[in-house]
PDB file of N, CA and C in Angstrom:
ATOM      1  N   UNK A   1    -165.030  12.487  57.984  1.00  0.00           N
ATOM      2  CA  UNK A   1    -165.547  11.669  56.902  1.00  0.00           C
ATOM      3  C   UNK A   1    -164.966  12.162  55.579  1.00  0.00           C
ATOM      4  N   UNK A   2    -164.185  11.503  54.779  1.00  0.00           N
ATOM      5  CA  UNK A   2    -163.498  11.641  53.913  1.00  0.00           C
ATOM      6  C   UNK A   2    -165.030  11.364  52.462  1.00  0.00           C
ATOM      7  N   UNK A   3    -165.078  12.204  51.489  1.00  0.00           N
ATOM      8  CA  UNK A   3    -166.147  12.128  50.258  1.00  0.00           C
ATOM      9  C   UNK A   3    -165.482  12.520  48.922  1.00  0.00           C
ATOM     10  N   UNK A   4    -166.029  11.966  48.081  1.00  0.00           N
ATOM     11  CA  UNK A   4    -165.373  11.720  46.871  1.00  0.00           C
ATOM     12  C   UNK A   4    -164.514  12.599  46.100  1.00  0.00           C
ATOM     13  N   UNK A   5    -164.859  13.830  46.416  1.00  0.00           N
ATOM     14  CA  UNK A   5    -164.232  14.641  45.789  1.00  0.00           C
ATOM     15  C   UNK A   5    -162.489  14.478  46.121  1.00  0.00           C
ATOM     16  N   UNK A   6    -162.434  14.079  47.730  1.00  0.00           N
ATOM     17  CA  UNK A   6    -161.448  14.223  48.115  1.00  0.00           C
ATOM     18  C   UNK A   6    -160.322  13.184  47.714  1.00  0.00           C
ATOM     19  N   UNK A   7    -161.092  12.359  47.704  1.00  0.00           N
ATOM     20  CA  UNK A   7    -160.333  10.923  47.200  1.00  0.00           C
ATOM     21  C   UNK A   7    -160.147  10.685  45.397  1.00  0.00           C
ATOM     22  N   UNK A   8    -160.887  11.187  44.930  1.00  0.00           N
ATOM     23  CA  UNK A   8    -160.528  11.590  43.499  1.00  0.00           C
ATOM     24  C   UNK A   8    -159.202  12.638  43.389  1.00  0.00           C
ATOM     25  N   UNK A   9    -159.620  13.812  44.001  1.00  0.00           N
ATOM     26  CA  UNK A   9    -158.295  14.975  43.979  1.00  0.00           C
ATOM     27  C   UNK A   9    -156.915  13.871  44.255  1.00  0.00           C
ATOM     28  N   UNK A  10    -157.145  13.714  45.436  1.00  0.00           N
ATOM     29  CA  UNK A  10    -155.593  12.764  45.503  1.00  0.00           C
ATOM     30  C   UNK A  10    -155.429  11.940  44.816  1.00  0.00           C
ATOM     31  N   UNK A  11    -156.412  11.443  44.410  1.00  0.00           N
ATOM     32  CA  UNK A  11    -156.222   9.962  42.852  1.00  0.00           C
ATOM     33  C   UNK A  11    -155.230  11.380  41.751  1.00  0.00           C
ATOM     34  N   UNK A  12    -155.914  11.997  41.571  1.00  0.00           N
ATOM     35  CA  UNK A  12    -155.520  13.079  40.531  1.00  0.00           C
ATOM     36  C   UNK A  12    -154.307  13.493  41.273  1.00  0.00           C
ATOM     37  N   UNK A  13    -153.554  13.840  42.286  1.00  0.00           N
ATOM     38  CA  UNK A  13    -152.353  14.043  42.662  1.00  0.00           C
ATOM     39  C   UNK A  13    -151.174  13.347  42.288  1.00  0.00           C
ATOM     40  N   UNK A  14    -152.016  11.830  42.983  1.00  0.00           N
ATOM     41  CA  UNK A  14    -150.776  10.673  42.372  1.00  0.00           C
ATOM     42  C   UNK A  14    -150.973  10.640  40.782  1.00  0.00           C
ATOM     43  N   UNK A  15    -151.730  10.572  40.181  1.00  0.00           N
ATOM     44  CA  UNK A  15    -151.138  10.128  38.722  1.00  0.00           C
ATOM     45  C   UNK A  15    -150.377  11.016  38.378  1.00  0.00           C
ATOM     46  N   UNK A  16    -150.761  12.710  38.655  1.00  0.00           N
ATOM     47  CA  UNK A  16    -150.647  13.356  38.054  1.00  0.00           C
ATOM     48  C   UNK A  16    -148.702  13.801  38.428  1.00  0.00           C
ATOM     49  N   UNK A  17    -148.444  13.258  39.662  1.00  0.00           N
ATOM     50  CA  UNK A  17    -147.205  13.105  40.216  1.00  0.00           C
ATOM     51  C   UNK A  17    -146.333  12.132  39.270  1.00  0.00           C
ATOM     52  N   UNK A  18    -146.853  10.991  39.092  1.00  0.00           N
ATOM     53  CA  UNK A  18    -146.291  10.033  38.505  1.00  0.00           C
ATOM     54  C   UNK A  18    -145.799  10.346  36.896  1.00  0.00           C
ATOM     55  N   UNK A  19    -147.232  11.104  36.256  1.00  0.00           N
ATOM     56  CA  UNK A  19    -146.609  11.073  35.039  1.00  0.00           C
ATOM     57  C   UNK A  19    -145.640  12.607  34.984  1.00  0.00           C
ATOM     58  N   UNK A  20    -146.024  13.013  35.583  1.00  0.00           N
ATOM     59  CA  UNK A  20    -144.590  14.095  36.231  1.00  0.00           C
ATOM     60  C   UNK A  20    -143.193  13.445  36.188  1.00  0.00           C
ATOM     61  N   UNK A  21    -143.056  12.721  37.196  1.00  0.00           N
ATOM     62  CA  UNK A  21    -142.120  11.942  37.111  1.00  0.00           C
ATOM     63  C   UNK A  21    -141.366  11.532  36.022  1.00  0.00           C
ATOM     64  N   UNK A  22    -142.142  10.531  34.938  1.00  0.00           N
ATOM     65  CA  UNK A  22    -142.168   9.913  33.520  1.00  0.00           C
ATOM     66  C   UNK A  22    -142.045  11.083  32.582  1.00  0.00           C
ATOM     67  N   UNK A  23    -142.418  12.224  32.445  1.00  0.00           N
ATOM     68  CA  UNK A  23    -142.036  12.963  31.601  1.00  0.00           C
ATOM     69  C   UNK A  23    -140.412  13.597  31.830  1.00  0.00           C
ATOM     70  N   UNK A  24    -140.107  13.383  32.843  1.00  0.00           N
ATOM     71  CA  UNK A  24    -138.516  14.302  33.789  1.00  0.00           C
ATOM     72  C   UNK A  24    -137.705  13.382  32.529  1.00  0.00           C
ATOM     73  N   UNK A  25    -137.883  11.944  32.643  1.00  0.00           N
ATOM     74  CA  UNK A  25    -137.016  11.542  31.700  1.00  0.00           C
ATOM     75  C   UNK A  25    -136.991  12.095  30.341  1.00  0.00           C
ATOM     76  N   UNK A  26    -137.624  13.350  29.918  1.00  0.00           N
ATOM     77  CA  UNK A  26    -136.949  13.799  28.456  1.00  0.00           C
ATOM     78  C   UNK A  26    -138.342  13.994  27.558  1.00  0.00           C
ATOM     79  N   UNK A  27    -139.688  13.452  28.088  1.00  0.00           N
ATOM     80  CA  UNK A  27    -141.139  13.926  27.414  1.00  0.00           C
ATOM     81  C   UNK A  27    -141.496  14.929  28.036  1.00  0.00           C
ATOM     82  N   UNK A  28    -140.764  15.995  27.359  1.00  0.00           N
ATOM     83  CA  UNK A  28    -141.982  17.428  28.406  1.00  0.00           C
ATOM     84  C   UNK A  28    -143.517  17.711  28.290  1.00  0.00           C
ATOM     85  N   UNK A  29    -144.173  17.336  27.382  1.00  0.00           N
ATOM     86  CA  UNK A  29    -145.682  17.379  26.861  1.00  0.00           C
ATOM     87  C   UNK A  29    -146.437  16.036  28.425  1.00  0.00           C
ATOM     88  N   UNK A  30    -145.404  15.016  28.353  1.00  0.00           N
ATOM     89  CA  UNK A  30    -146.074  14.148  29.687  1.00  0.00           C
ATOM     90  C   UNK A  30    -145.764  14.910  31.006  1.00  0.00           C
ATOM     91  N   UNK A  31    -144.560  15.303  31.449  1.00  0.00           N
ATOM     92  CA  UNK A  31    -144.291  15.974  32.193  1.00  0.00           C
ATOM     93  C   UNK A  31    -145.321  17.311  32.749  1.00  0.00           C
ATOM     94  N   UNK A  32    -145.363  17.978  31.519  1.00  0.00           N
ATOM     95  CA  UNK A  32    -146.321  19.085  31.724  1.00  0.00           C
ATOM     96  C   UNK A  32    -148.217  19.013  32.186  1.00  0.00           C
ATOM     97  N   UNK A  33    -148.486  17.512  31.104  1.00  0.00           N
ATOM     98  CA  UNK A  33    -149.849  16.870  31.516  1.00  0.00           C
ATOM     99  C   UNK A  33    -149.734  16.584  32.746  1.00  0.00           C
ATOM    100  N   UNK A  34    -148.742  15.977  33.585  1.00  0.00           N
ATOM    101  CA  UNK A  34    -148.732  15.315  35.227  1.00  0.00           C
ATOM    102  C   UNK A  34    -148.781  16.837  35.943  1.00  0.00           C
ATOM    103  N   UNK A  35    -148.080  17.594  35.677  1.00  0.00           N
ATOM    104  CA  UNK A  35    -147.878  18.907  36.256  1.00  0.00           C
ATOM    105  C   UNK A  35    -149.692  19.231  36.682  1.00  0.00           C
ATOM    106  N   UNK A  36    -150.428  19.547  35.742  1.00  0.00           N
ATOM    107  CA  UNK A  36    -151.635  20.029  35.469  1.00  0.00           C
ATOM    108  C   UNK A  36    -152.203  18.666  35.808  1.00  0.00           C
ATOM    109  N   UNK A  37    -152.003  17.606  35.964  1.00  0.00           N
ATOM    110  CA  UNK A  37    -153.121  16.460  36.594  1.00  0.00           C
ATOM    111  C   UNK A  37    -152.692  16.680  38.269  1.00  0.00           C
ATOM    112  N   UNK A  38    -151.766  16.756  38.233  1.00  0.00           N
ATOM    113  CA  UNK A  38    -151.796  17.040  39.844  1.00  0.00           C
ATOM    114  C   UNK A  38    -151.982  18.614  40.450  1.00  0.00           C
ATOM    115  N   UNK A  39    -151.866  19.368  39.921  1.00  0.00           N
ATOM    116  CA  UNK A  39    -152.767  20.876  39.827  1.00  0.00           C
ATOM    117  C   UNK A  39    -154.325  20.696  40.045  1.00  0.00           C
ATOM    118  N   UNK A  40    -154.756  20.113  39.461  1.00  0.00           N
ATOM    119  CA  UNK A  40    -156.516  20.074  38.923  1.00  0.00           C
ATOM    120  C   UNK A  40    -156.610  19.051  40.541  1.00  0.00           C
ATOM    121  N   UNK A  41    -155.875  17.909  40.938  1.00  0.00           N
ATOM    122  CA  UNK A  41    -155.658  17.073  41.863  1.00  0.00           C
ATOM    123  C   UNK A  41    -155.596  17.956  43.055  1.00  0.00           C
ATOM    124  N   UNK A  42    -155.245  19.020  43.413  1.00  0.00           N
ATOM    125  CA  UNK A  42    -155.043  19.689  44.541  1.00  0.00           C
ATOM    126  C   UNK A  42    -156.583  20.585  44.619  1.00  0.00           C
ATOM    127  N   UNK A  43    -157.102  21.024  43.323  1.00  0.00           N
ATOM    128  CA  UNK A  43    -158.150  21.649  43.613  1.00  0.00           C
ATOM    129  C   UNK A  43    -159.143  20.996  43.593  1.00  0.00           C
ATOM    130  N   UNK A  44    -159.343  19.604  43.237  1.00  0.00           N
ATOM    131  CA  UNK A  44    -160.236  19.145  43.321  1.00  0.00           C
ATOM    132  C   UNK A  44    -160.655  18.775  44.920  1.00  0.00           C
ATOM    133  N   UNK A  45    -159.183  18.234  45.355  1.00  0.00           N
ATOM    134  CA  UNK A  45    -159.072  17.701  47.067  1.00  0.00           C
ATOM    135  C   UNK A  45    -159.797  19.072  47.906  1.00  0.00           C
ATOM    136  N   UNK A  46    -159.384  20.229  47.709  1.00  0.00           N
ATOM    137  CA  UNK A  46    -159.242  21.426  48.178  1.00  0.00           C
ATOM    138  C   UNK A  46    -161.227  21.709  48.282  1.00  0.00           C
ATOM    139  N   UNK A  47    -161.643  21.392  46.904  1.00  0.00           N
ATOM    140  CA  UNK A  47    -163.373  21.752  46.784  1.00  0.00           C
ATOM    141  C   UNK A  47    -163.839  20.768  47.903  1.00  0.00           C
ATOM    142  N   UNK A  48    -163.581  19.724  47.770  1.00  0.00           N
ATOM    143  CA  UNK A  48    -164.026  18.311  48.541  1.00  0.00           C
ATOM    144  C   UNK A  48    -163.625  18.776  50.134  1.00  0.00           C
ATOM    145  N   UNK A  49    -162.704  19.465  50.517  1.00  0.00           N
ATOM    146  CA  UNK A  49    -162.590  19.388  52.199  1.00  0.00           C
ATOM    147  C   UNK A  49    -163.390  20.932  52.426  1.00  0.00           C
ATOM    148  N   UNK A  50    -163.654  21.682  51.655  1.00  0.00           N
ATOM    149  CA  UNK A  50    -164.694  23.396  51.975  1.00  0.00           C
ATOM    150  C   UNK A  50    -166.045  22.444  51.867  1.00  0.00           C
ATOM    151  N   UNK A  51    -166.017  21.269  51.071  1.00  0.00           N
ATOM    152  CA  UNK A  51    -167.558  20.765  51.111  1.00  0.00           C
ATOM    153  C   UNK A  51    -167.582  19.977  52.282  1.00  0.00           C
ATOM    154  N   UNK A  52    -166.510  19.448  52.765  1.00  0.00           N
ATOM    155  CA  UNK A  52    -166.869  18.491  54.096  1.00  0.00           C
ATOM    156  C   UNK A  52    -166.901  19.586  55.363  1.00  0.00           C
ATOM    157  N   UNK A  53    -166.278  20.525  54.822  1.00  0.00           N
ATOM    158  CA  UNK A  53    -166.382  21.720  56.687  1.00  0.00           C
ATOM    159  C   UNK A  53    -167.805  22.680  56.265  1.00  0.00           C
ATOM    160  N   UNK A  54    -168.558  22.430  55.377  1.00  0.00           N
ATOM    161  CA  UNK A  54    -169.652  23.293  55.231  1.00  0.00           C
ATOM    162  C   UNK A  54    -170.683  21.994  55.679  1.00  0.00           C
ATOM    163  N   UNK A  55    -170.107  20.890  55.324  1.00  0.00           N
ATOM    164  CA  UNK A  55    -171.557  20.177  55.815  1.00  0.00           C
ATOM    165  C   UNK A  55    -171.230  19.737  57.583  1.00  0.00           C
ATOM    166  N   UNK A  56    -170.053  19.835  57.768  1.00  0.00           N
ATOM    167  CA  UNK A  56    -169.858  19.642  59.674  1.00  0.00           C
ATOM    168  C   UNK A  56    -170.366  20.810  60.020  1.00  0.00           C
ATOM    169  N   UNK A  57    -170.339  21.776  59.389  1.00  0.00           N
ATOM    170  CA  UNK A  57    -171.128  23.446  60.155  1.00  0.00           C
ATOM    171  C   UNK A  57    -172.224  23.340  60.045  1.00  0.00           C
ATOM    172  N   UNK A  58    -172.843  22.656  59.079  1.00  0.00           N
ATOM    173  CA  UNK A  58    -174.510  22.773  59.455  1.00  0.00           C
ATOM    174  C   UNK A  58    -175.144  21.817  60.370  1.00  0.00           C
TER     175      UNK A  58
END
């Protein structure tokens, strides 16, 4: 069962990929924001699947 956290983190992966992307062309300040939106995107996914294997263990 997939829960919000998890599906937000990856929402936060892709944008944060994308404006990654959009900054490569020559905005490093966007570049660097996508960097850190998809950073925050991995830990958010990361909290969300320790919360889905703590609630299958109980």
């Amino acid at each position: 069962m997939v829960n919000k956290d998890q599906v937000a983190g990856v929402a936060k992966q892709v944008k944060g990929s994308v404006k990654e992307a959009a900054g490569k062309t020559g905005n490093r300040q966007t570049q660097a924001e996508g960097t850190a939106d998809r950073i925050a995107g991995k830990v958010q996914k990361a909290y969300g699947d320790v919360k889905d294997k703590v609630r299958k263990a109980l």
